[in-house]
Protein backbone atom coordinates (compact mmCIF):
# COMPACT_ATOMS: atom_id res chain seq x y z
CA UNK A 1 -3.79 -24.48 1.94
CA UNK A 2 -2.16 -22.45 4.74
CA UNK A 3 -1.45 -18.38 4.42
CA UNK A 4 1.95 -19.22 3.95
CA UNK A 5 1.61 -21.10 1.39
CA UNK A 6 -1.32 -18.97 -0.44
CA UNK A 7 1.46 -16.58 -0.42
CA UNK A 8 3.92 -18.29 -1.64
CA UNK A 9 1.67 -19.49 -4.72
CA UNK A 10 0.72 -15.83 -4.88
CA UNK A 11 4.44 -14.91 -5.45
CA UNK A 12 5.17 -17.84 -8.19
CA UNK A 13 2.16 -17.03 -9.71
CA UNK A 14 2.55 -13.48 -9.94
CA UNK A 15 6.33 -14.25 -11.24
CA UNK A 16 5.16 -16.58 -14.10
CA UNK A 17 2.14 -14.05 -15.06
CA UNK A 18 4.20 -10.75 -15.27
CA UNK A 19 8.04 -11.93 -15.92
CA UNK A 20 8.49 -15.73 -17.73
CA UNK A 21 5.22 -16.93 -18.82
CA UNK A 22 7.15 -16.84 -22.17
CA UNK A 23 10.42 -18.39 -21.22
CA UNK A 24 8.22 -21.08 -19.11
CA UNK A 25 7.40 -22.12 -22.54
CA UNK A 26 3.20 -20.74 -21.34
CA UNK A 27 1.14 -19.05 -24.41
CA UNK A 28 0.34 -15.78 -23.49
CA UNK A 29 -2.07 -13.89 -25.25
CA UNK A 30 -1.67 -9.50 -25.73
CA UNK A 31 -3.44 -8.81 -23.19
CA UNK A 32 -1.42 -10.94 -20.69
CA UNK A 33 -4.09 -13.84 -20.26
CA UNK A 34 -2.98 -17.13 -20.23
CA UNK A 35 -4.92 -20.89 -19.75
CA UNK A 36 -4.77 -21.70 -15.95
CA UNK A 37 -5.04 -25.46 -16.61
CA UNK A 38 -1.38 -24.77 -17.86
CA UNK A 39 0.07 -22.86 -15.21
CA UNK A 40 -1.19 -26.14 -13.46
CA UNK A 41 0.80 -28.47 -15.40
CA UNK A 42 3.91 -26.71 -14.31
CA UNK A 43 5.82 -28.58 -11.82
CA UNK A 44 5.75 -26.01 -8.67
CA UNK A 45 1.63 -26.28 -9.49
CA UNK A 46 1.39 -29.79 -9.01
CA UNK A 47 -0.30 -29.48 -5.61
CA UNK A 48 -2.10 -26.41 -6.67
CA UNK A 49 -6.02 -26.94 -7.26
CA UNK A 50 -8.63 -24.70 -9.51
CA UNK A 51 -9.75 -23.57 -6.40
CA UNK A 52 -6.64 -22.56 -4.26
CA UNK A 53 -6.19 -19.95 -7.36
CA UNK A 54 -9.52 -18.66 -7.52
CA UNK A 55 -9.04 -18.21 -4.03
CA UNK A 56 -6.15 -16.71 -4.35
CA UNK A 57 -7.67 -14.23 -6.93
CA UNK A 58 -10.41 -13.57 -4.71
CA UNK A 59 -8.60 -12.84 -1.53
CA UNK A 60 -5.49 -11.22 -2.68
CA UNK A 61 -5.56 -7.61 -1.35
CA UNK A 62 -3.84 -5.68 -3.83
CA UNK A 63 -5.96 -7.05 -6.63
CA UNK A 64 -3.61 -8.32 -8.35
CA UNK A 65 -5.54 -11.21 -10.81
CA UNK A 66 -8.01 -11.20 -12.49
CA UNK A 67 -10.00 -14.32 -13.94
CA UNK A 68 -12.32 -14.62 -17.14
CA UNK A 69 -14.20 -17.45 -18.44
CA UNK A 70 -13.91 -18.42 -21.63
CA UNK A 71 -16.45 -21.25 -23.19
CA UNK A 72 -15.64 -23.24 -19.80
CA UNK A 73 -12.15 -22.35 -19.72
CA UNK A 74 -10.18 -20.25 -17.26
CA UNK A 75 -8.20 -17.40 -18.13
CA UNK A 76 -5.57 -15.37 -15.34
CA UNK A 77 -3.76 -12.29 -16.10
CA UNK A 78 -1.61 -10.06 -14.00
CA UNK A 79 -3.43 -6.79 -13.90
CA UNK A 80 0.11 -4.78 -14.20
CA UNK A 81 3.36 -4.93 -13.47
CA UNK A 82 4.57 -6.91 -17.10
CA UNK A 83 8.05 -6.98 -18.32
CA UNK A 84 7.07 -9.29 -21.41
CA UNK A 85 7.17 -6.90 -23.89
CA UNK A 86 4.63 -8.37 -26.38
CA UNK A 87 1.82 -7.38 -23.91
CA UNK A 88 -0.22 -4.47 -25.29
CA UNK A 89 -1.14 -1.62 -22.98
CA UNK A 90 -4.10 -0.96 -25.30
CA UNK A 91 -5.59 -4.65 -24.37
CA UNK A 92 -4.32 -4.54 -20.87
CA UNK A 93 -4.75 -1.03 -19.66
CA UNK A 94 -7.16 1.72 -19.36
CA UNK A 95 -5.50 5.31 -20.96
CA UNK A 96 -6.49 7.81 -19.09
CA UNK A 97 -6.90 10.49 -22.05
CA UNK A 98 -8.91 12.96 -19.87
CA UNK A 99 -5.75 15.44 -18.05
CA UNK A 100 -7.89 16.35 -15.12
CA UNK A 101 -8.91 12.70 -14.56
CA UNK A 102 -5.79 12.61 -11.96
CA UNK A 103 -4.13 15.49 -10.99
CA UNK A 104 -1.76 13.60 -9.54
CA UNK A 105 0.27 10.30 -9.08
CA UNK A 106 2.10 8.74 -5.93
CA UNK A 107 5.54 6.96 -6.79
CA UNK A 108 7.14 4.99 -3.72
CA UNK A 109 11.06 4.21 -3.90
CA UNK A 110 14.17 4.37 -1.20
CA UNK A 111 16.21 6.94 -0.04
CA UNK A 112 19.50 5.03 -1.80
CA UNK A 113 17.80 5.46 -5.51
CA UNK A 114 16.83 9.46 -5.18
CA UNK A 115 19.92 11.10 -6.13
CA UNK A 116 19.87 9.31 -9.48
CA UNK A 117 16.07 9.71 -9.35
CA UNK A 118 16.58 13.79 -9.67
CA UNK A 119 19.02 13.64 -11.91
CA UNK A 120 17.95 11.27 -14.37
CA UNK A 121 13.49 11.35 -13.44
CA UNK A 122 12.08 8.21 -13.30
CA UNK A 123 13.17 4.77 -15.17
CA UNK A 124 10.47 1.60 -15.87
CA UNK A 125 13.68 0.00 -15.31
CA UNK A 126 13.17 -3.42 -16.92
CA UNK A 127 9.51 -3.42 -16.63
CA UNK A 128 6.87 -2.05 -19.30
CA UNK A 129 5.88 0.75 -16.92
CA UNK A 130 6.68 2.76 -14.24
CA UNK A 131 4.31 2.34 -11.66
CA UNK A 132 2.03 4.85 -9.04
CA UNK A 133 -0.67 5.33 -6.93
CA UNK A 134 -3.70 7.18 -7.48
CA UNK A 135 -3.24 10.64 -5.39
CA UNK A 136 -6.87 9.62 -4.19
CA UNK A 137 -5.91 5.56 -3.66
CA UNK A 138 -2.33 4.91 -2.39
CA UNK A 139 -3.02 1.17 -1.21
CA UNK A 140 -2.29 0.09 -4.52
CA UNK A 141 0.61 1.20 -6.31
CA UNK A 142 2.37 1.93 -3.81
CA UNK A 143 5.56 -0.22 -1.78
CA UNK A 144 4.85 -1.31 1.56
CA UNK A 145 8.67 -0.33 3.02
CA UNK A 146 9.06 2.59 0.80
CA UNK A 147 10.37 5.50 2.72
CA UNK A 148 10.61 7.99 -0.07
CA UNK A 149 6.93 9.37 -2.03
CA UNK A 150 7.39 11.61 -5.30
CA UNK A 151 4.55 13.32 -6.19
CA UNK A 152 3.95 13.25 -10.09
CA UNK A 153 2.28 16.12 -11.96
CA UNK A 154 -0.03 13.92 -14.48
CA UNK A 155 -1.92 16.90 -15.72
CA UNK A 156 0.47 18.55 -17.25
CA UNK A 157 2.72 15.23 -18.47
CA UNK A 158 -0.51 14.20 -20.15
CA UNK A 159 -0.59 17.75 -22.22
CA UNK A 160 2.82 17.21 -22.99
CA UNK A 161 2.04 13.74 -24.88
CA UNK A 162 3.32 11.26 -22.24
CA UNK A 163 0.67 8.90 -21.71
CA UNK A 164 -0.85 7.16 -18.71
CA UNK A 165 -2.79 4.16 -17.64
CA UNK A 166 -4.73 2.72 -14.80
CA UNK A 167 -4.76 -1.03 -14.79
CA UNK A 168 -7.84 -2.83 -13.35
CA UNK A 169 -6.73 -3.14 -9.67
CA UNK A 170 -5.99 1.05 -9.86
CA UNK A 171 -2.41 1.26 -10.22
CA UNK A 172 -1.48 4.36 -12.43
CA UNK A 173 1.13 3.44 -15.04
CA UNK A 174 3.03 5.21 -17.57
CA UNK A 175 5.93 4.07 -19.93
CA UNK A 176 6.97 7.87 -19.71
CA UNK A 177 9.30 9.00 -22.74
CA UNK A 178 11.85 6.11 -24.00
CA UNK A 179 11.05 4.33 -20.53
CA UNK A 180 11.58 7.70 -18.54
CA UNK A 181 9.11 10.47 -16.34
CA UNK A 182 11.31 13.44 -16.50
CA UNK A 183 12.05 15.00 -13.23
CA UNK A 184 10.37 18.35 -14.32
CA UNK A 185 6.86 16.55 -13.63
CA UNK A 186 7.83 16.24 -10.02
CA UNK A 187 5.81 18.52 -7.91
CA UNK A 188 7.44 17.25 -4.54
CA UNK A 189 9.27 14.73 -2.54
CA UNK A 190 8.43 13.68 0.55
CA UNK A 191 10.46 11.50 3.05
CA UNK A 192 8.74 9.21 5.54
C-alpha cells in the first residue's frame, strides 16, 4: 500500500475507532477496543489486509493505535480522542492523581476561537475530553497548524478536583468541569 493510501486508511480508521464504531453497527467494548476482523468486513476495508493495519499501528507517528491479542484475536483501540460516550476513562486512560506529576499542559487552537476561549475557558466540544500536550512532550497533543498555545496550570486544577489523564500515546486529557477548563487555570497565551 502506498503513503497515501496508509493515510487515508489511517484517517477512516481513526474515524470509525473514536467517532461511529457504534453507529457503524461495530461492538465496542469500555475501553474502546474493538475486533479488527470486523473493521475488515466493512466495505471501505475490503482491500485492507491484517497487515496494512498492523503496519499502520506500527508506523503511525503520533501513536495513535494500539493492538492487543486476545486468545488469537486482534483487538485496536484509539488511544484518545473518543466522542462515544460509553467509553470509560478509567479503562482507557491513565489519571494522573499525583499534582506535581505535570506542572503543566500545552493546548493548541486558532486565533478565530480565542476570544470565546477567554471568556468562556476551554470546551471538549463534542468530544469526551479536551485535549493537551505534556509541557515536557508537545509532539503529541498538540495541532500541527495551530497558531495559538495556552498554557494550562494542572497543578493547581488537580487540587481543585478537576481531573486529568494521559492516554497511552502521552496526550494529557481532561473532561474539565461539565465539559469545561475554566480560564482561571490559564497561566499564559502565546501566539506563534
Amino acid at each position: 500500500m502506498d503513503s497515501k493510501n496508509l493515510i487515508k486508511t489511517s484517517k477512516k480508521l481513526s474515524k470509525i475507532l473514536r467517532h461511529s464504531a457504534k453507529s457503524r453497527g461495530l461492538k465496542i467494548d469500555d475501553a474502546g477496543w474493538i475486533k479488527l476482523d470486523d473493521i475488515l468486513k466493512i466495505t471501505e476495508f475490503k482491500n485492507i489486509t491484517i497487515e496494512d493495519i498492523i503496519y499502520i499501528v506500527d508506523n503511525n507517528d503520533k501513536k495513535r493505535f494500539s493492538i492487543e491479542y486476545r486468545n488469537s484475536v486482534i483487538y485496536i483501540k484509539a488511544n484518545q480522542g473518543h466522542s462515544i460516550k460509553s467509553i470509560n476513562d478509567e479503562l482507557l486512560l491513565n489519571e494522573i492523581t499525583d499534582p506535581n506529576y505535570i506542572k503543566f499542559a500545552v493546548h493548541s487552537t486558532f486565533k478565530k476561537s480565542i476570544k470565546l476561549i477567554k471568556e468562556n475557558g476551554l470546551s471538549k466540544m463534542n468530544r469526551n475530553h479536551i485535549h493537551m500536550a505534556k509541557s515536557n512532550d508537545v509532539k503529541n497533543g498538540i495541532r500541527k497548524n495551530a497558531n495559538v498555545f495556552i498554557y494550562i496550570d494542572v497543578t493547581s486544577a488537580i487540587n481543585d478536583g478537576i481531573k486529568f489523564y494521559e492516554s497511552e500515546n502521552g496526550v494529557i486529557l481532561s473532561p474539565g468541569i461539565d465539559g469545561i477548563i475554566p480560564s482561571k487555570y490559564f497561566l499564559s497565551i502565546e501566539y506563534k
